[in-house]
N, C-alpha and C. Protein backbone atom coordinates (compact mmCIF):
# COMPACT_ATOMS: atom_id res chain seq x y z
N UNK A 1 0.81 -1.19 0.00
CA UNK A 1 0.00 0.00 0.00
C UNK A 1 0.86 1.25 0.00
N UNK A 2 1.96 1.18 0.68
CA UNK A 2 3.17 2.56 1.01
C UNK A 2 3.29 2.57 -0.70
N UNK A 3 3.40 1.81 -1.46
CA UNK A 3 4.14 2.08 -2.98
C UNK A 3 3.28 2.55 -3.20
N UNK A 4 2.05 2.48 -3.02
CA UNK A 4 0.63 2.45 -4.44
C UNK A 4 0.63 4.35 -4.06
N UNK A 5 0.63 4.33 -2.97
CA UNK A 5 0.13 5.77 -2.49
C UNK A 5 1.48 6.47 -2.88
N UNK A 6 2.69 5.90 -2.67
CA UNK A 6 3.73 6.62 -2.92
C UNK A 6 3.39 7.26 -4.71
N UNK A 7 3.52 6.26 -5.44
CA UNK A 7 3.42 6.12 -6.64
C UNK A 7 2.30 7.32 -7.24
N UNK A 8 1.17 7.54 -6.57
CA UNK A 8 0.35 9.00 -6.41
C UNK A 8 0.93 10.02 -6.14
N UNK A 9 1.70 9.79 -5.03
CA UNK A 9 1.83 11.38 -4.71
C UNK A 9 2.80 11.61 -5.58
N UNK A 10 3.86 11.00 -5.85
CA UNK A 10 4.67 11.12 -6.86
C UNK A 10 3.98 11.51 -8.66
N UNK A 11 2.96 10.71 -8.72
CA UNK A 11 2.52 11.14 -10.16
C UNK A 11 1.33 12.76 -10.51
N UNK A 12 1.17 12.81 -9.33
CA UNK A 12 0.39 14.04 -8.84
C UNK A 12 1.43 15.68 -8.76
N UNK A 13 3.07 15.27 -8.30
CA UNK A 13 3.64 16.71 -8.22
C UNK A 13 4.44 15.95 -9.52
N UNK A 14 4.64 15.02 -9.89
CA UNK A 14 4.92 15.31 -11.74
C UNK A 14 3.77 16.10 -12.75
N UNK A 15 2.32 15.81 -12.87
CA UNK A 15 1.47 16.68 -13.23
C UNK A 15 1.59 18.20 -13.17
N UNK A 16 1.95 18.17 -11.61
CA UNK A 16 1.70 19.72 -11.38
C UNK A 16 2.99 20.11 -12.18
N UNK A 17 4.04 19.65 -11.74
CA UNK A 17 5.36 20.46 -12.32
C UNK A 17 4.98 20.48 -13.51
N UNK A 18 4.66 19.38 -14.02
CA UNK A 18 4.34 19.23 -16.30
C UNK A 18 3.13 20.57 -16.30
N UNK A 19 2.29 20.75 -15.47
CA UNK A 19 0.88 21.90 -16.12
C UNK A 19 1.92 23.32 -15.60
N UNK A 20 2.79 23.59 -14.72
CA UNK A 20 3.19 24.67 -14.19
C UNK A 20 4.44 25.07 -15.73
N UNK A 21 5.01 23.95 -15.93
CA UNK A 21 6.00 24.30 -17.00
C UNK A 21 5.10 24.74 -18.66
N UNK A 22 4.59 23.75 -18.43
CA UNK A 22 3.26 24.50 -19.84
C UNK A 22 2.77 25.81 -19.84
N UNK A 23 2.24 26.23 -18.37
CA UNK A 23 2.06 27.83 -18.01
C UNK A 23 3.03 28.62 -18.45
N UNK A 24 4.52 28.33 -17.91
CA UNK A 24 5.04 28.85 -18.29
C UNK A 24 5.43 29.58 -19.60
N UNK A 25 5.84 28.32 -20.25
CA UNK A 25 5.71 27.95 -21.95
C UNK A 25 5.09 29.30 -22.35
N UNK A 26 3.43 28.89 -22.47
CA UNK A 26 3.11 29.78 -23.24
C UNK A 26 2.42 31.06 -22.50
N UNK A 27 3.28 31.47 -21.43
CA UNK A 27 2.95 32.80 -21.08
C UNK A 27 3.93 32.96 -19.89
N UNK A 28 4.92 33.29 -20.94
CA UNK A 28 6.50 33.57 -20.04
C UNK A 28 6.82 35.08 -19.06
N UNK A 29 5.51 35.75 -19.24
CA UNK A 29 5.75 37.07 -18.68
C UNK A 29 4.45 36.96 -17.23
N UNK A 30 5.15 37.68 -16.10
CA UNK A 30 3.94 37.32 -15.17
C UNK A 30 3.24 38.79 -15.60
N UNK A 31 1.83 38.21 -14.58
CA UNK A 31 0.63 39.21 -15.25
C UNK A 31 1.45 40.47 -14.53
N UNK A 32 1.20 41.99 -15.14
CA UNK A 32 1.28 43.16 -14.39
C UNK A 32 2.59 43.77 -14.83
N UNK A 33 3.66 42.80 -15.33
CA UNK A 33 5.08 43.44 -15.87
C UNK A 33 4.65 43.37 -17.14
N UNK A 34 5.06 44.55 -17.94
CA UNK A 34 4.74 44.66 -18.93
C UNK A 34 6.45 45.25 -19.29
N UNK A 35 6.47 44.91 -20.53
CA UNK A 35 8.05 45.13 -21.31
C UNK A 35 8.37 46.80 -22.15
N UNK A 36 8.79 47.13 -21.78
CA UNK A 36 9.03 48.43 -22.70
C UNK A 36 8.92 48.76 -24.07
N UNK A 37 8.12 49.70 -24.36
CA UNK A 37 7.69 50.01 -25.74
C UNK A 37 9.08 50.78 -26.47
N UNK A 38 9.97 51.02 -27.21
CA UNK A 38 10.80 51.57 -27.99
C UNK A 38 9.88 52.69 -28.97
N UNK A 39 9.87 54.35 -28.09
CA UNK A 39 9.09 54.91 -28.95
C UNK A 39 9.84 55.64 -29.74
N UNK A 40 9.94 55.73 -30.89
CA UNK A 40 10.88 56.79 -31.73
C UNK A 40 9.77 57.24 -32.81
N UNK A 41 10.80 58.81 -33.10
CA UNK A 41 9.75 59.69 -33.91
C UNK A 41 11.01 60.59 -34.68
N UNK A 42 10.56 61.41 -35.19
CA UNK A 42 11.08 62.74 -36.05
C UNK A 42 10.67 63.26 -35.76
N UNK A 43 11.33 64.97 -35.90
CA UNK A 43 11.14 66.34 -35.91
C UNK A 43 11.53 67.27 -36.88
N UNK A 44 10.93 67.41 -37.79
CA UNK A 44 11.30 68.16 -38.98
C UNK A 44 10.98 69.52 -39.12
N UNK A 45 12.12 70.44 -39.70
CA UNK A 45 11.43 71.77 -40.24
C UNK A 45 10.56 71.81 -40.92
N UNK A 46 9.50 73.20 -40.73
CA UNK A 46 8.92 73.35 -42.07
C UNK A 46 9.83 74.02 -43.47
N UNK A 47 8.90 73.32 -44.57
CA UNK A 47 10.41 73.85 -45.61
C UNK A 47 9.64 73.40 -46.85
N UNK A 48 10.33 73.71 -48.30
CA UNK A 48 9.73 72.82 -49.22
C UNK A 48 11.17 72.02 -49.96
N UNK A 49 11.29 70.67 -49.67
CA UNK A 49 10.56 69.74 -48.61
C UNK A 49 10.87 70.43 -47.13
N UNK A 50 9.98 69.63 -46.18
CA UNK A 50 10.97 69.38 -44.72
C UNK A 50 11.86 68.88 -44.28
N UNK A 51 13.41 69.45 -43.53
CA UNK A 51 14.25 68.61 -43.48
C UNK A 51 14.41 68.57 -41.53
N UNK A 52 15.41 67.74 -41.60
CA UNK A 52 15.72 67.50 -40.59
C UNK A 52 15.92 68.42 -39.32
N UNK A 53 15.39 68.16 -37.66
CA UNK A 53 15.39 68.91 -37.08
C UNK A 53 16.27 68.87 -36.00
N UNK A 54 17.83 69.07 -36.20
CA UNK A 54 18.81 68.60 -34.99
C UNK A 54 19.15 69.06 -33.68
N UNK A 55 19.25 68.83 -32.73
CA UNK A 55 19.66 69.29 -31.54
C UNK A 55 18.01 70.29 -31.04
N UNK A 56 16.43 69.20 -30.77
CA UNK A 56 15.93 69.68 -30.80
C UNK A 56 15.04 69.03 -29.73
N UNK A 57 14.91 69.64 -28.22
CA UNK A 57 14.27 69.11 -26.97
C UNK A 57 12.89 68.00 -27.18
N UNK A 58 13.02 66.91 -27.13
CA UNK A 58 11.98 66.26 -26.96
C UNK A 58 12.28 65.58 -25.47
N UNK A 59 10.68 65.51 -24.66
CA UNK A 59 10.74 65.73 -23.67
C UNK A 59 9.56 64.30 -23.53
N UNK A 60 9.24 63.17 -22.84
CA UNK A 60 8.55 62.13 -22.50
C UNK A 60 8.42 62.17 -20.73
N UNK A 61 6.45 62.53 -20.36
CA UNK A 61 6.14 61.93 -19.27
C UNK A 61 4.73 61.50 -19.22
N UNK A 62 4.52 60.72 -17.93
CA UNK A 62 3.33 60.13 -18.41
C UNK A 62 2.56 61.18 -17.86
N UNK A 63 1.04 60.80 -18.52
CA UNK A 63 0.47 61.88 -18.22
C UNK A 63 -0.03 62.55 -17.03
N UNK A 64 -0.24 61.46 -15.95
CA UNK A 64 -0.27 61.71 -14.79
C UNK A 64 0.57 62.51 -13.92
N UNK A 65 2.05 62.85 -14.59
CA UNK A 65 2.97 63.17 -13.81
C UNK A 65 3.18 64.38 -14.55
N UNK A 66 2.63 65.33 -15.62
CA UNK A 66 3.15 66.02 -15.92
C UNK A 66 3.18 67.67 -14.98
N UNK A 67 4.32 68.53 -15.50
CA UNK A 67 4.71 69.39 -14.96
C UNK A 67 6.01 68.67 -13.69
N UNK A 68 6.01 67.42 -13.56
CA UNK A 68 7.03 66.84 -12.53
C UNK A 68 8.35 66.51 -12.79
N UNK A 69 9.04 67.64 -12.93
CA UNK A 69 10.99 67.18 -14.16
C UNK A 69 11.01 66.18 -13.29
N UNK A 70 10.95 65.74 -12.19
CA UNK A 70 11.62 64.65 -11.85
C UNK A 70 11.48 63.15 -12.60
N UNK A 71 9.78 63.20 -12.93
CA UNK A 71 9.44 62.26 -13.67
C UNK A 71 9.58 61.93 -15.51
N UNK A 72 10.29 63.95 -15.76
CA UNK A 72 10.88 63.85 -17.38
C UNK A 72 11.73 63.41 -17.67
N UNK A 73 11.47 62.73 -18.67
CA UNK A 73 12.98 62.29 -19.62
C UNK A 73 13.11 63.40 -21.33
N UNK A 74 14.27 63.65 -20.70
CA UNK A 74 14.85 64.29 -22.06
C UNK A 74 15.93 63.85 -22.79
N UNK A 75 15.47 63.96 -24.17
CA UNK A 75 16.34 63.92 -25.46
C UNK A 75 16.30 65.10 -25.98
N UNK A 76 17.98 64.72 -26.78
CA UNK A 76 17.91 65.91 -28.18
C UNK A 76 17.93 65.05 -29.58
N UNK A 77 17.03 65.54 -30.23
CA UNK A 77 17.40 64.68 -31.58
C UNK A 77 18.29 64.45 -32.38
N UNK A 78 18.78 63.85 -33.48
CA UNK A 78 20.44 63.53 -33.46
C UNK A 78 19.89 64.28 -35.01
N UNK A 79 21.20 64.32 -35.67
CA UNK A 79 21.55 64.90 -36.92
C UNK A 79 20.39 64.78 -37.93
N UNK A 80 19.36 63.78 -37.96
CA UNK A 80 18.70 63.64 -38.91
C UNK A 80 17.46 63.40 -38.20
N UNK A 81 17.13 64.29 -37.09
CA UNK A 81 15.72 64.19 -36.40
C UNK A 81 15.06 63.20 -35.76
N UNK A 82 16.35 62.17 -35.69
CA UNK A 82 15.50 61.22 -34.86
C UNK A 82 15.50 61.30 -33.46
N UNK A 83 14.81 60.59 -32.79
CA UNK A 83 14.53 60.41 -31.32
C UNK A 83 14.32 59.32 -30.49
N UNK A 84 14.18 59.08 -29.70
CA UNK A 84 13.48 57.37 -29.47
C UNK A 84 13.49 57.47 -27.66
N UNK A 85 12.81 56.66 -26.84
CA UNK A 85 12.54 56.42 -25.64
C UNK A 85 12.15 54.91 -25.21
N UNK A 86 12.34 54.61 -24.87
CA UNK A 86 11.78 53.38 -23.60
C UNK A 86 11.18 53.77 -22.68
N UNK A 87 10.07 53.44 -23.03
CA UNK A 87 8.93 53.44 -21.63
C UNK A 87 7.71 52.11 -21.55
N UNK A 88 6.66 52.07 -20.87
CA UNK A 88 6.03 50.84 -19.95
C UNK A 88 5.08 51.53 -20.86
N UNK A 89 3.62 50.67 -21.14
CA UNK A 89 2.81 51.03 -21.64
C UNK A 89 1.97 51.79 -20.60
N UNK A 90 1.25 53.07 -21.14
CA UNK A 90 0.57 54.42 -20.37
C UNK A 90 0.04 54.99 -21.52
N UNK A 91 -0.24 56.56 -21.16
CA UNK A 91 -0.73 57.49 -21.50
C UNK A 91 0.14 58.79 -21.30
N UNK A 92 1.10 59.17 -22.16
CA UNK A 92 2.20 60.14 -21.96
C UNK A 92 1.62 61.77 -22.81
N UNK A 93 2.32 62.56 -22.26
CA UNK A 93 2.83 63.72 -22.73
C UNK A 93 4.13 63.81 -23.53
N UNK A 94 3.85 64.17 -24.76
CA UNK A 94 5.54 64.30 -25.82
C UNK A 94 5.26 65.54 -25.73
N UNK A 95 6.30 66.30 -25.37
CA UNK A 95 6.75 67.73 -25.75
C UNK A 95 7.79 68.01 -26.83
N UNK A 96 7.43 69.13 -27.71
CA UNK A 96 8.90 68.92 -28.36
C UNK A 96 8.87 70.35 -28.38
N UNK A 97 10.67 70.87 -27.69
CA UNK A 97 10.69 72.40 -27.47
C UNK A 97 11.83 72.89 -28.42
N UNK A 98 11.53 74.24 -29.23
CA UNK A 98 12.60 74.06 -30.64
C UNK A 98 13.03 75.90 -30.31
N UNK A 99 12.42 76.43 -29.29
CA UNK A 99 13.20 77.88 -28.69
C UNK A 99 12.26 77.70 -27.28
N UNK A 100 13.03 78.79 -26.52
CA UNK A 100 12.90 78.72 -25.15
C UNK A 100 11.06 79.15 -24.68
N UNK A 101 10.81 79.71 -26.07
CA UNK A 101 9.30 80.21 -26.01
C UNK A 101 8.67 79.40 -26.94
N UNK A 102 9.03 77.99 -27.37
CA UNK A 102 8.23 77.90 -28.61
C UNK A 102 7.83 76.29 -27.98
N UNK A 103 7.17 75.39 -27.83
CA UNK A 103 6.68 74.34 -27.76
C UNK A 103 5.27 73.89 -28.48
N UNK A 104 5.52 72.40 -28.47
CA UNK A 104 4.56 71.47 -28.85
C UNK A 104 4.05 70.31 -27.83
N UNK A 105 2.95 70.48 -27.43
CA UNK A 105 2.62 69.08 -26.83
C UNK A 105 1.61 68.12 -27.64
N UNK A 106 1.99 66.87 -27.21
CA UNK A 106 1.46 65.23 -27.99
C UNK A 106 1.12 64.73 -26.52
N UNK A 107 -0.41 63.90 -26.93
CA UNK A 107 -1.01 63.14 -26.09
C UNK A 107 -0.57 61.58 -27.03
N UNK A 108 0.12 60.83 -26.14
CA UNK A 108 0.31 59.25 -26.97
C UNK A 108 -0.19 58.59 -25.83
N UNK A 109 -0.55 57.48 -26.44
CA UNK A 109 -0.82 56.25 -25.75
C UNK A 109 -0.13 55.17 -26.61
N UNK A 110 0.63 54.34 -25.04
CA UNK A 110 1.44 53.40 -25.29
C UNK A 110 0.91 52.34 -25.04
N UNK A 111 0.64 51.29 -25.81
CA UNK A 111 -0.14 50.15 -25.39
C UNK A 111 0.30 48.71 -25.38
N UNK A 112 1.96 48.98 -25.24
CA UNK A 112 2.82 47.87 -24.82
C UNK A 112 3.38 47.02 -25.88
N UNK A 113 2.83 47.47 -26.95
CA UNK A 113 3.56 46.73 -28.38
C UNK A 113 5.04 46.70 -28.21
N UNK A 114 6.11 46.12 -29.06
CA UNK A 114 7.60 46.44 -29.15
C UNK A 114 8.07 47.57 -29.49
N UNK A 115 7.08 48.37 -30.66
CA UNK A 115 7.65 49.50 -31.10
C UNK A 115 6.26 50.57 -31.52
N UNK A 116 6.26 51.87 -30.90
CA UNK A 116 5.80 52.68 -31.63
C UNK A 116 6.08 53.89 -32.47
N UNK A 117 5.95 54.10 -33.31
CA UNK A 117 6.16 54.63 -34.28
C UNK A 117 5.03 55.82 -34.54
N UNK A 118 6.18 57.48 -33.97
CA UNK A 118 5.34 58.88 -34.15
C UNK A 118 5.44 59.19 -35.83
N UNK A 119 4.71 59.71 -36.09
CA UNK A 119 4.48 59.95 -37.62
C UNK A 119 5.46 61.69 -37.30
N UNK A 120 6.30 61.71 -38.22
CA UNK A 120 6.82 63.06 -37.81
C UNK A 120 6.49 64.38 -37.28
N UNK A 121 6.80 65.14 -36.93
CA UNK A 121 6.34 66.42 -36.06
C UNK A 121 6.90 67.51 -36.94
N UNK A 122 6.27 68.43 -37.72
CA UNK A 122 6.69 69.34 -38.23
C UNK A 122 6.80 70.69 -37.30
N UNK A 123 7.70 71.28 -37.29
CA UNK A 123 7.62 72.83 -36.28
C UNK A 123 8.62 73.93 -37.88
N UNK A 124 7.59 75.28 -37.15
CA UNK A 124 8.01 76.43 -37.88
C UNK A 124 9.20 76.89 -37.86
């Protein structure tokens, strides 16, 4: 009888380990962590065409936190207007500041994909 029952409890935490490793398998992320979105965009002059907008403040917070530098992240855009950020999926504020009096604000929503992709930002 010690085997028969042994032989249960034994085939009972093989099950569990085999259904816990399958969980795993196909849902390798626990609920609530979510992975960082890679957001990149442009900033272009106006022009005919528009060109590139370099060394030009773009500014990422979420929206809950705005007005809080502690919670901003800043970039400058590189030679050919690009930009990019890592952040958690939310609801952000993009600023993009191109003189000390001149700004733009963007309402995005990040919804945890790998990559989002801003359609360029033209400024005067």
């Amino acid at each position: 009888m010690r085997d028969r029952k042994s032989f249960t409890l034994n085939s009972s935490v093989g099950c569990l380990i085999l259904a816990v490793a399958v969980q795993l398998f196909i849902m390798p992320d626990a609920p609530g962590q979510t992975k960082p979105t890679w957001v990149r965009g442009k900033v272009e002059w106006k022009g005919k065409p528009n060109y590139a907008a370099a060394k030009v403040a773009v500014t990422i917070v979420p929206r809950a936190y705005k007005g809080d530098k502690s919670r901003t992240r800043l970039v400058y855009t590189s030679s050919n207007g690009m930009f990019d950020f890592h952040v958690t999926a939310g609801t952000y504020v993009l600023s993009v500041k191109w003189a000390d009096n001149n700004s733009k604000d963007f309402l995005i929503q990040v919804k945890g994909e790998p990559n989002l992709d801003i359609a360029p930002i033209v400024i005067p």
